[in-house]
Protein backbone atom coordinates (compact mmCIF):
# COMPACT_ATOMS: atom_id res chain seq x y z
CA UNK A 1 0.00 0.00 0.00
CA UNK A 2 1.35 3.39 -0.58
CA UNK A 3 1.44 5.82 2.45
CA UNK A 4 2.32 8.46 0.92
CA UNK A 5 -1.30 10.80 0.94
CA UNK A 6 -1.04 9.72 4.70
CA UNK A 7 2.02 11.30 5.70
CA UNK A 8 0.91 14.43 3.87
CA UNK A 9 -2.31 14.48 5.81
CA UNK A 10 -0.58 14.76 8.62
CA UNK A 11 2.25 16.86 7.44
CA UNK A 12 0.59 20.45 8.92
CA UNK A 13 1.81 22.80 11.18
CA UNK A 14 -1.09 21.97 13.54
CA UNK A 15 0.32 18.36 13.90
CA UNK A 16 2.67 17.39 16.91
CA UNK A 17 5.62 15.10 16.57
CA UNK A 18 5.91 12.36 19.65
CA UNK A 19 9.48 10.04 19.55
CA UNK A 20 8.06 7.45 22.41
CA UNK A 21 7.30 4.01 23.22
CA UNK A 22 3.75 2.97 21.99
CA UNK A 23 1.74 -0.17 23.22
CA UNK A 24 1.45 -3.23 20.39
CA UNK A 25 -1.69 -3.39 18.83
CA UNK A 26 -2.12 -7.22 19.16
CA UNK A 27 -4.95 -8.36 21.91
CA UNK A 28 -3.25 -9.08 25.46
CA UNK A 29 0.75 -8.27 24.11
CA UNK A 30 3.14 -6.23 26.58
CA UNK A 31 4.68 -4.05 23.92
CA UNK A 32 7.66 -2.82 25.52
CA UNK A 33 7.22 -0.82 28.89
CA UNK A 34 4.86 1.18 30.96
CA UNK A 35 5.66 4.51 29.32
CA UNK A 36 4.94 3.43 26.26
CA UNK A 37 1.06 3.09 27.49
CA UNK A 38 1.86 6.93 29.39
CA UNK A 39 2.38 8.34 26.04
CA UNK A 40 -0.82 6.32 24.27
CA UNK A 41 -3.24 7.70 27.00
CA UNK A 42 -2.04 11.49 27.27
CA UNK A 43 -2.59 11.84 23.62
CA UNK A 44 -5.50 10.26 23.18
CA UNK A 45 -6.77 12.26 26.07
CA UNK A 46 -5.47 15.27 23.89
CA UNK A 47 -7.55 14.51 21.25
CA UNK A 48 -10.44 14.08 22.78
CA UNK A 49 -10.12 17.38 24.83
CA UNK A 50 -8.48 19.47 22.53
CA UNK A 51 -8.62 17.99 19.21
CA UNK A 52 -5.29 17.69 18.41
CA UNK A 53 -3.01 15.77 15.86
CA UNK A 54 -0.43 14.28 16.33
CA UNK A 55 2.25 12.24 14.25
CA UNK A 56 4.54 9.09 16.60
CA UNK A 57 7.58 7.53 16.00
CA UNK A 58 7.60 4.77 17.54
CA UNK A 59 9.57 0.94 17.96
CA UNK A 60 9.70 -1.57 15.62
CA UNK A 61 7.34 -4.23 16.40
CA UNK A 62 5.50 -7.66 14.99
CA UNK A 63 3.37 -5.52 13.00
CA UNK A 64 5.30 -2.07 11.49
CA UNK A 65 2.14 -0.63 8.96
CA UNK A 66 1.30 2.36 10.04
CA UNK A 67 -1.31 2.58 12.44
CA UNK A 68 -4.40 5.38 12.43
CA UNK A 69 -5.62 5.43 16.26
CA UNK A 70 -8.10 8.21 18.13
CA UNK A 71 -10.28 8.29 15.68
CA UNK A 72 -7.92 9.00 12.87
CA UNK A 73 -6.07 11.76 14.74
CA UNK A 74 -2.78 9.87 15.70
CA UNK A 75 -0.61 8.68 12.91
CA UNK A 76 1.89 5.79 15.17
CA UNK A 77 4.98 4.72 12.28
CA UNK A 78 6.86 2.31 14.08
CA UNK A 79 10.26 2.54 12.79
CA UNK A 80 12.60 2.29 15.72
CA UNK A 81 14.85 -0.83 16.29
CA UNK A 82 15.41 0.05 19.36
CA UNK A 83 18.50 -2.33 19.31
CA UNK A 84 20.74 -0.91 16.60
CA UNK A 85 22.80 2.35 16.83
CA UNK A 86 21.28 4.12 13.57
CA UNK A 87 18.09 4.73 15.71
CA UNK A 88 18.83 8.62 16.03
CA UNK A 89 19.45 8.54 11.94
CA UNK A 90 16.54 6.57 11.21
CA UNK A 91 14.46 9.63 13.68
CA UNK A 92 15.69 12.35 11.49
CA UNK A 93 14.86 11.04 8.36
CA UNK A 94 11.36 10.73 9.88
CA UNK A 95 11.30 14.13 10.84
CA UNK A 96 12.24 15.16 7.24
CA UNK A 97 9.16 13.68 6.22
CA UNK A 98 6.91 16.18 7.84
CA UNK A 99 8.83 19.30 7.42
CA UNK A 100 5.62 21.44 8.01
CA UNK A 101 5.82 19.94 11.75
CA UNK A 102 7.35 22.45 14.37
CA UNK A 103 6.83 21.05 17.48
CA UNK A 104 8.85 17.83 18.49
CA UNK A 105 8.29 15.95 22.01
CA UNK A 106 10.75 13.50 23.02
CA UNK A 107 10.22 10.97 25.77
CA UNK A 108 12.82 10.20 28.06
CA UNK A 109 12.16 6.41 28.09
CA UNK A 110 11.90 6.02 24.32
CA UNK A 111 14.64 3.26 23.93
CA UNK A 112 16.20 1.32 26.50
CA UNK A 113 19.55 0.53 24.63
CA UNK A 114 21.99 0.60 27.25
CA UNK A 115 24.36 4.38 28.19
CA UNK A 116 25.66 4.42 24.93
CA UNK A 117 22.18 5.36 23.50
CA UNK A 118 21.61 7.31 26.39
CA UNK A 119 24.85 9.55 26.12
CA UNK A 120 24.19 9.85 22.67
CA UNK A 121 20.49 11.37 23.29
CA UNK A 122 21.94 14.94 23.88
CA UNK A 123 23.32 15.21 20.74
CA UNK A 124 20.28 13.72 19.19
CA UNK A 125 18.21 16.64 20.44
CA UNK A 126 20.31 19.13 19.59
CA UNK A 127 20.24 17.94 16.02
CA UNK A 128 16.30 18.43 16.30
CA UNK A 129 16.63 22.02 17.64
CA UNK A 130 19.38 22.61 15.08
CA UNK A 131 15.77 22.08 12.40
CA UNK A 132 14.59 25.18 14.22
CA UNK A 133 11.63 23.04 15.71
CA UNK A 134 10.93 23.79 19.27
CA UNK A 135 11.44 21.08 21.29
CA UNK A 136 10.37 19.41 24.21
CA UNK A 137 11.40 16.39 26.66
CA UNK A 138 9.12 14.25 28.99
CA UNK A 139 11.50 13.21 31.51
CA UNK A 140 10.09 10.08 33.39
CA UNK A 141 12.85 9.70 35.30
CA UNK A 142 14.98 12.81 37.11
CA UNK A 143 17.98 12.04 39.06
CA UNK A 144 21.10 13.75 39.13
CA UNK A 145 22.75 11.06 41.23
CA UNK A 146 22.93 7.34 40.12
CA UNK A 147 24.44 6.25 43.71
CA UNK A 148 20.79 4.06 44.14
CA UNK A 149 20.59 2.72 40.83
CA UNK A 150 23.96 1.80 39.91
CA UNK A 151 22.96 -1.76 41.57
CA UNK A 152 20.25 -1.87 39.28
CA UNK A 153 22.26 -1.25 35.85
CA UNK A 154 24.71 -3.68 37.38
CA UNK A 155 28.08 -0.98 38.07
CA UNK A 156 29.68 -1.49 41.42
CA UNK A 157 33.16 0.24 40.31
CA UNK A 158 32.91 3.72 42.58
CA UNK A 159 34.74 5.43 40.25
CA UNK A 160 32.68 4.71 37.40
CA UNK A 161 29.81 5.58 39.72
CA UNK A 162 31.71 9.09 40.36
CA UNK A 163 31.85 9.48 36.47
CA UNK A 164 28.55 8.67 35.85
CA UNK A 165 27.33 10.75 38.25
CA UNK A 166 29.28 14.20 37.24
CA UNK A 167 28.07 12.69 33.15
CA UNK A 168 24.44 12.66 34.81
CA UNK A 169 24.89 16.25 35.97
CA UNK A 170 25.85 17.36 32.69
CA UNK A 171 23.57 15.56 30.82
CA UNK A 172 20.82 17.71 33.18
CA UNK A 173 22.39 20.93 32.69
CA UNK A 174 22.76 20.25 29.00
CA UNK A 175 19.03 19.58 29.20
CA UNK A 176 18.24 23.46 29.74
CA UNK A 177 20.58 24.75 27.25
CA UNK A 178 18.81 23.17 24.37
CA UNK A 179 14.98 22.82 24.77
CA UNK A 180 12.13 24.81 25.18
CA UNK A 181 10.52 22.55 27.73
CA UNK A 182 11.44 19.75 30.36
CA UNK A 183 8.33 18.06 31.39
CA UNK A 184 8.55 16.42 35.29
CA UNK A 185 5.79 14.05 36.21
CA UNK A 186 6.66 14.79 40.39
CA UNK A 187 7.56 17.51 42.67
CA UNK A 188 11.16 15.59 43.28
CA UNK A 189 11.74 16.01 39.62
CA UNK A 190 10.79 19.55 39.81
CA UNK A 191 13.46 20.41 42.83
CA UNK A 192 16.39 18.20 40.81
CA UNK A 193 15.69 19.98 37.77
CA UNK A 194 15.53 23.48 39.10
CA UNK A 195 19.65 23.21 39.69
CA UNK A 196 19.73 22.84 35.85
CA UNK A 197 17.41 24.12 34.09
CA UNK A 198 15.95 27.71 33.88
CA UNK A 199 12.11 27.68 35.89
CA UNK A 200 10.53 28.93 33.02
CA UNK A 201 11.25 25.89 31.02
CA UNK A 202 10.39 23.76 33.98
CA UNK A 203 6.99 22.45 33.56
CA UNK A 204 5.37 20.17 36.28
CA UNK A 205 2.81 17.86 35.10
CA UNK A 206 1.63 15.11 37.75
CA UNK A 207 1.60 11.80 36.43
CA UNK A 208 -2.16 11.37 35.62
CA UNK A 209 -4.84 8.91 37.04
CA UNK A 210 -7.12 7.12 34.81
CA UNK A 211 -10.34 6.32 36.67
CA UNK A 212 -10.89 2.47 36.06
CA UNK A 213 -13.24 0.05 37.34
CA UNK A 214 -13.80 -3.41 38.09
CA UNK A 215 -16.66 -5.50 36.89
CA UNK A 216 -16.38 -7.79 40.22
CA UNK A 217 -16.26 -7.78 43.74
CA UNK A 218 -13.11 -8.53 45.91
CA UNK A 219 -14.35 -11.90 46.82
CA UNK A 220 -15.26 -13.24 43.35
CA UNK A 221 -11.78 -11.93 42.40
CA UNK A 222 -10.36 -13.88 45.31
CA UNK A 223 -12.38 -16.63 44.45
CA UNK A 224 -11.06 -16.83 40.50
CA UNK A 225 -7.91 -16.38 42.21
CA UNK A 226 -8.15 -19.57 44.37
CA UNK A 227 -7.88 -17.50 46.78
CA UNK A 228 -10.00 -17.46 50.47
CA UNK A 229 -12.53 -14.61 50.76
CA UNK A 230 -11.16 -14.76 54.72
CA UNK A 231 -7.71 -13.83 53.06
CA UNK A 232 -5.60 -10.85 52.98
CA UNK A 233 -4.19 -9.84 49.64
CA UNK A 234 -1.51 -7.27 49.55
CA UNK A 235 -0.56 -6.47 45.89
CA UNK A 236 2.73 -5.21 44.37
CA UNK A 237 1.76 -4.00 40.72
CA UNK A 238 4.27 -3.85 38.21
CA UNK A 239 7.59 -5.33 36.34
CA UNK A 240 9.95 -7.00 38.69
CA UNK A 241 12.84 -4.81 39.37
CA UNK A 242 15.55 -4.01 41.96
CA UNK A 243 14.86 -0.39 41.82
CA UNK A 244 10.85 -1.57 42.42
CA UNK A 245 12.30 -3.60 45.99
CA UNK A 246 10.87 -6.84 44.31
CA UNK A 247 13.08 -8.86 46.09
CA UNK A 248 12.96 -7.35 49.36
CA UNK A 249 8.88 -7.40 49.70
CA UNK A 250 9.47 -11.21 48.76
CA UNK A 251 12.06 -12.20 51.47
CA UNK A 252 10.43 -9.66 54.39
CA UNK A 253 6.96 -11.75 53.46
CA UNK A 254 9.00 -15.38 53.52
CA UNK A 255 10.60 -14.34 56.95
CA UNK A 256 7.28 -12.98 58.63
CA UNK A 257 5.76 -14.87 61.10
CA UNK A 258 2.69 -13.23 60.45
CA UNK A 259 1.19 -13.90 57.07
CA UNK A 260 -0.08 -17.19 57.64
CA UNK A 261 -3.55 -15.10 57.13
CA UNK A 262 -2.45 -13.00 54.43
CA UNK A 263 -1.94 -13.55 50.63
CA UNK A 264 0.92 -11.86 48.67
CA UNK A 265 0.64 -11.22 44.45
CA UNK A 266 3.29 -9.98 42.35
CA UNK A 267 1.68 -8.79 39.38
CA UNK A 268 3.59 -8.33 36.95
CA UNK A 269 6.13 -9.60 34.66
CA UNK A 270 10.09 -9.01 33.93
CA UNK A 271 11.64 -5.60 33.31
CA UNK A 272 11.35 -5.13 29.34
CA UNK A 273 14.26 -2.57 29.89
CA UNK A 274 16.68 -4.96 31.92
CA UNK A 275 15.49 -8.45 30.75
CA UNK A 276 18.07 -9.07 27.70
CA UNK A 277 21.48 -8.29 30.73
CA UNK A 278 22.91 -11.10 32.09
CA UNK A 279 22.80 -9.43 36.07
CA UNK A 280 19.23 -8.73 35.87
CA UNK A 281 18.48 -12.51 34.57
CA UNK A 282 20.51 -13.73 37.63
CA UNK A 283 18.31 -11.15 39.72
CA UNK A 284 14.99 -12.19 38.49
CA UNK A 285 15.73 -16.26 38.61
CA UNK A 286 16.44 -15.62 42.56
CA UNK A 287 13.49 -14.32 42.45
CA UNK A 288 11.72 -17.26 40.83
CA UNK A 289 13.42 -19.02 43.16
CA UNK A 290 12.28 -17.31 45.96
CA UNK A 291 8.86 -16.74 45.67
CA UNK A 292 7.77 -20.41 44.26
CA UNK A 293 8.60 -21.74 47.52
CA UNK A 294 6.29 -19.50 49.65
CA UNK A 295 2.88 -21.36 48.88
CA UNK A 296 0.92 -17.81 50.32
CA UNK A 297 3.04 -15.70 47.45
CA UNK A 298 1.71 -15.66 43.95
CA UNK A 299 4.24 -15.01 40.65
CA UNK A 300 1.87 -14.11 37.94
CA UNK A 301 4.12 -12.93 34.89
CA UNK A 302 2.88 -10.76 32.12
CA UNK A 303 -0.86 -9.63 33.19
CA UNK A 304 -2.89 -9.03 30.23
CA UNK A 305 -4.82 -5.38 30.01
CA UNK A 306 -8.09 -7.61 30.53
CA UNK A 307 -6.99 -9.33 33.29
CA UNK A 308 -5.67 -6.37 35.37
CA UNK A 309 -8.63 -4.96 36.69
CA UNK A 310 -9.91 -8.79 38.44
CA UNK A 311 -6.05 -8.04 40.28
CA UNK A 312 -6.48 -4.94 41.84
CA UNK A 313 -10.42 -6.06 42.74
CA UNK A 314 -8.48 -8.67 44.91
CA UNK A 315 -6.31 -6.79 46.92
CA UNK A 316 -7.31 -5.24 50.49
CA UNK A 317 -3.79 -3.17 50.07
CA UNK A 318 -1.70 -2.16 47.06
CA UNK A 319 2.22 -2.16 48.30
CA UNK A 320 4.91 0.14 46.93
CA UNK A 321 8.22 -1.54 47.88
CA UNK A 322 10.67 0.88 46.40
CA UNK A 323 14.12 1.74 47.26
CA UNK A 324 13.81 5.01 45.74
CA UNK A 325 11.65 7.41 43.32
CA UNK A 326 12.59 8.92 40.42
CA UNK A 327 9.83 9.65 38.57
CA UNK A 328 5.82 9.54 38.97
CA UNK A 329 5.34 6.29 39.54
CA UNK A 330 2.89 4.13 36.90
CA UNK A 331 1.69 1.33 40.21
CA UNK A 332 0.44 4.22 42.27
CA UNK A 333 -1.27 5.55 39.40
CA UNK A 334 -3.09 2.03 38.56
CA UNK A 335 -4.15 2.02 42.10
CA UNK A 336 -5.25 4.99 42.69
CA UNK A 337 -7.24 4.65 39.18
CA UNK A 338 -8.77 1.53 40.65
CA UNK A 339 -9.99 3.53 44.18
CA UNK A 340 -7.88 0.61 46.04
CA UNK A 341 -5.70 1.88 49.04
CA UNK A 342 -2.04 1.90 48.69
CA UNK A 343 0.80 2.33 50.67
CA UNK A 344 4.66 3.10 49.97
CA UNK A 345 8.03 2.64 51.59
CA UNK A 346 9.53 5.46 52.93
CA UNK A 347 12.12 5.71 50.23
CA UNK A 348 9.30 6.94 48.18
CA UNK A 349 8.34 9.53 50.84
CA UNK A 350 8.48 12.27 48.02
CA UNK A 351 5.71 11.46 46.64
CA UNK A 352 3.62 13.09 49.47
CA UNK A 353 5.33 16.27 48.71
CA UNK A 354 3.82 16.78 45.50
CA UNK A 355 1.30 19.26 46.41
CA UNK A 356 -1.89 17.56 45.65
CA UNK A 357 -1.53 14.64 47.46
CA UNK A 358 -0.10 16.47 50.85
CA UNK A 359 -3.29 17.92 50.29
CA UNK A 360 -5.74 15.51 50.22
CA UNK A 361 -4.07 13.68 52.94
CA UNK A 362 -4.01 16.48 55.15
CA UNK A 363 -7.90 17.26 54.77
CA UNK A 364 -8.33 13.10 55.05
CA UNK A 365 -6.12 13.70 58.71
CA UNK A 366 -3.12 12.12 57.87
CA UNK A 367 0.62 12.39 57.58
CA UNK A 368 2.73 10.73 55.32
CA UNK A 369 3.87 8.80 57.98
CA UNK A 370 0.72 7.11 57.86
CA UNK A 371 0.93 5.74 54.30
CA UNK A 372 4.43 4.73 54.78
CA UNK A 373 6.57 1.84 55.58
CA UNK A 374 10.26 0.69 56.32
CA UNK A 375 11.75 -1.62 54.24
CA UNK A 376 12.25 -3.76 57.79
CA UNK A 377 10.84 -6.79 59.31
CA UNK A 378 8.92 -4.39 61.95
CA UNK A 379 8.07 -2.07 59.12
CA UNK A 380 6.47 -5.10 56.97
CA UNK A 381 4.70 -5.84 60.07
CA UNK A 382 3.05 -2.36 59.99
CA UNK A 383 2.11 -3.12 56.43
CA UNK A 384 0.25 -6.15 58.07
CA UNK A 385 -1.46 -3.98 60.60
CA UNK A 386 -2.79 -1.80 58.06
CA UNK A 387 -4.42 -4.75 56.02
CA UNK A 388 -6.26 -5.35 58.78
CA UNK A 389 -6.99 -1.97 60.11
CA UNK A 390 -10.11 -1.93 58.51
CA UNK A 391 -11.46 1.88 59.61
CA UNK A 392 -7.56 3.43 58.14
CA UNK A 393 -8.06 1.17 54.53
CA UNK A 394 -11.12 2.76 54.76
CA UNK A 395 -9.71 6.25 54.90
CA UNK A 396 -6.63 5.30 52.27
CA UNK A 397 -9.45 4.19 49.73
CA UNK A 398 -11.23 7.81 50.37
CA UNK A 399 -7.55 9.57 49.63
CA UNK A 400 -7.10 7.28 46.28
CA UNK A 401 -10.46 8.24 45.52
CA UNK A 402 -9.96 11.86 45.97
CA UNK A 403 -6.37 11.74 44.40
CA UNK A 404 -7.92 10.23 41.27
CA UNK A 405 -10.27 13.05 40.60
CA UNK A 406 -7.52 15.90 41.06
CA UNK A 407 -5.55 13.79 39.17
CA UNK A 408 -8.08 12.83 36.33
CA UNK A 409 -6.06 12.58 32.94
CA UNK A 410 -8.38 15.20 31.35
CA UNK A 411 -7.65 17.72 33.73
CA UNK A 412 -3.91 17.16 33.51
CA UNK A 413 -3.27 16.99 30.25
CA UNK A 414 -5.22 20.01 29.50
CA UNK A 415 -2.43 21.59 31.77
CA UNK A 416 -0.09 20.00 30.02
CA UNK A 417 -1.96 21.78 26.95
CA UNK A 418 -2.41 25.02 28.37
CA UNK A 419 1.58 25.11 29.10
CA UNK A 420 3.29 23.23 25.95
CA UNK A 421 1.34 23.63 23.17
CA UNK A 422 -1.25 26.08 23.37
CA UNK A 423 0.74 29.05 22.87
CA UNK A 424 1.57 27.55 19.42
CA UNK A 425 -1.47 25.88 18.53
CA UNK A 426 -4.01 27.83 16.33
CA UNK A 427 -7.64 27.58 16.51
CA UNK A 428 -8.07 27.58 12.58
CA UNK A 429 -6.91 23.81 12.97
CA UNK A 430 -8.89 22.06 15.31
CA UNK A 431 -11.86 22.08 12.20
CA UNK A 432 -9.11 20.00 10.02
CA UNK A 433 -10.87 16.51 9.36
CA UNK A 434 -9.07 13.31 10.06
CA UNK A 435 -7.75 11.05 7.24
CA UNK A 436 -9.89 8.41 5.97
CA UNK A 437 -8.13 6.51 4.27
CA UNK A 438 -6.62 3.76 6.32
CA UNK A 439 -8.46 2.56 9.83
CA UNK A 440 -7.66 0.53 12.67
C-alpha cells in the first residue's frame, strides 16, 4: 500500500511530533514498557479534549504498517529498532518527512539501549533544535545522582559511579541549554531539575490517574484467584525490578511470622528494559526461586490489560516496595485509578510532597507517615497492621479516591496543553478533518 497521501495528511503545522514508546496493537501483548502506554493515554486524552493531531515515532514491532488510532487523529509509524545504533538517523529522516511539523516531544524512556544510546540522546536533540523546531522532553525519570541505581544497571566500580554521576549532571544541565521545555511528572523532579534548568522551562505535570473500574467484587476476584474470601491480599503491581524492591517485599513476606492469614501477588512480569542483561536474569531467577517456595506468594508474569482490573479487585492493600523514586510512579497511578488503598516505603516519601496529594491527605487527617513503611521486618509488620486496620483502609481508599479526581487525565493533560502547546497551537486547525483513508 502506498502511504504516501497519509504522511501528507498529517504533514501540517497543527500536527505534533511524539518520539516514544507505543503499546502493540495485538490483543493481550506487553509491547515494551509502561511509558509506552503513558504516552498512548495522554494523547488520546489530547484529542479528545483538545482535538489535536499528532504524528509518533515509535519501535519496531510484529506488526510495522502504520497505524491510524483516536479516531484517525494519531498517525503511530513504528520505525525504531530500538536495538541498533542508527536509531537517532533513522528519527531524522522521519522528521524530514513532515517538514511542516514544528513542534517535536521526546520521551525520556523512548529506547532502552543501554548508556551508549543514552549519552548519545543529547546530541540527538540538539540535532532536532538545530531544524529550528521547538522542542520538548518528557523526563520520566529525574535524578542527578545514580548512587541508588547503579545496583540496578549492574556498576559497582565507585569510580565509574563518580563518572557517571558528574556525566548525569551534565547531561541535566545540557538539558536546559537546548529545549524549550522539560516536562517532570513529580515535585522531586521539579526540585532536581531546578539546579539545571531555567524555571521557566520547567513544567510540572503530575503523572495522571485514569479512573478504572472493576466488573467484580473482591471476593469473586479472590475466588477466580483460588484465593480465600477470609484472606488478605496485599498487591505489588508492576515489572519486577531491583529499583521496584521486588526482592525485598518477597524475602520480608517469607521471613514474617505473620502472614499465615495474608496472601501476597506480584503482578507483573520481567523488566522489558533490563530483561536481555545477564545481572538482571541472575536477579529475576532468585526471584523465581524465591517466591515459588512461599505457597501464600503468587508469581503471575505478564498480566494481560483484561486481566488487570480482576487483580487490583483482589487486593485489600496495594504495596509500593521501592528503594527510591525517580519519577511519577505508573503502580500508584493504577491504584489509585482503581480507588484501592495503597501504601509506599519510605524511600518513596516524596511522593507526598507533590502538592496535591499532601493535600488531600491532610484534609483526610493524615501524615505521610501514615501511608508509609520501612523496608524492615517491623516495618512489613506495619504493612500487616494496616491490612487489617479496617477503619484506616477505609480512609486510604477515600484519599485514592480523591487523588484520582484531582488527578483525572483530562484535567492534567489540559495543563499539560495550556503550558506546551497552546501558545503555538491555532484555533483555525482544530476544524481540520481526520484522514480516511486507512483505519484501525
Amino acid at each position: 500500500m502506498e502511504y504516501t497521501q497519509l504522511y501528507e495528511s498529517f504533514n501540517t503545522p497543527d500536527v505534533q511530533l511524539v518520539v516514544s514508546g507505543w503499546p502493540s496493537r495485538a490483543p493481550g501483548t506487553q509491547g515494551y514498557h509502561g511509558d509506552a502506554a503513558f504516552t498512548r493515554e495522554t494523547l488520546l486524552s489530547l484529542v479528545k479534549t483538545k482535538h489535536m493531531r499528532f504524528v509518533v515515532i515509535a519501535e519496531t514491532n510484529h506488526d510495522n504498517r502504520p497505524e491510524l488510532v483516536g479516531d484517525g487523529n494519531i498517525l503511530v509509524l513504528r520505525v525504531i529498532n530500538h536495538d541498533k545504533f542508527h536509531v537517532y538517523p533513522t528519527i531524522l529522516t522521519w522528521l524530514n518527512r513532515f517538514p511542516a511539523i514544528k513542534h517535536v516531544t521526546v520521551h525520556s524512556n523512548f529506547t532502552y539501549s543501554g548508556i551508549a544510546h543514552f549519552i548519545l540522546l543529547v546530541p540527538f536533540l540538539a540535532l532536532i533544535k538545530l531544524t529550528g523546531r521547538k522542542l520538548s522532553l518528557v523526563a520520566h525519570n529525574v535524578v542527578d545522582s545514580i548512587d541508588f541505581l547503579a545496583k540496578q544497571i549492574n556498576i559497582t566500580n565507585k569510580l565509574l559511579v563518580a563518572v557517571l554521576n558528574s556525566g548525569v549532571r551534565f547531561y541535566n544541565n545540557t538539558l536546559g541549554m537546548i529545549l524549550d521545555h522539560v516536562i517532570v511528572l513529580d515535585i522531586q523532579g521539579k526540585k532536581i531539575m531546578q539546579s539545571y534548568v531555567p524555571a521557566n522551562k520547567i513544567v510540572y505535570n503530575p503523572h495522571f490517574v485514569k479512573p478504572r473500574n472493576t466488573t467484580i467484587t473482591m471476593n469473586e476476584a479472590k475466588q477466580s484467584l483460588g484465593i480465600s474470601s477470609n484472606t488478605k491480599v496485599l498487591l505489588c503491581f508492576g515489572f519486577i525490578s531491583y529499583y521496584k524492591g521486588s526482592d525485598i517485599l518477597a524475602e520480608l513476606f517469607k521471613k514474617s511470622n505473620k502472614n499465615k492469614n495474608f496472601h501476597l501477588i506480584f503482578a507483573g512480569g520481567p523488566s522489558p528494559s533490563l530483561s536481555h542483561t545477564k545481572h538482571y536474569q541472575e536477579f529475576f531467577d532468585r526471584f523465581e526461586k524465591m517466591v515459588s517456595k512461599v505457597k501464600n506468594i503468587t508469581y503471575t508474569g505478564f498480566i494481560p490489560t483484561n486481566k488487570v482490573g480482576m487483580y487490583f479487585a483482589a487486593a485489600d492493600l496495594v504495596v509500593l516496595p521501592y528503594r527510591g523514586l525517580m519519577g511519577g510512579s505508573g503502580a500508584f497511578s493504577y491504584a489509585v485509578g482503581y480507588g484501592k488503598p495503597a501504601i509506599i516505603s519510605t524511600p518513596m516519601h516524596e511522593l507526598t510532597e507533590n502538592p496535591d496529594i499532601n493535600r488531600v491527605l491532610c484534609e483526610n487527617k493524615l501524615q505521610s507517615k501514615d501511608i508509609e513503611f520501612n523496608l524492615t521486618k517491623n516495618g512489613f509488620n506495619d504493612v500487616l497492621k494496616i491490612a487489617e486496620n479496617k477503619t484506616l483502609l477505609n480512609t486510604l481508599t477515600q484519599v485514592s479516591e480523591e487523588i484520582r479526581t484531582v488527578r483525572n487525565i483530562d484535567v492534567i493533560t489540559n495543563q499539560l496543553y495550556d503550558e506546551v502547546y497552546a501558545p503555538d497551537y491555532h484555533a483555525q486547525f482544530i476544524s481540520r478533518p481526520a484522514f480516511a483513508g486507512l483505519h484501525s
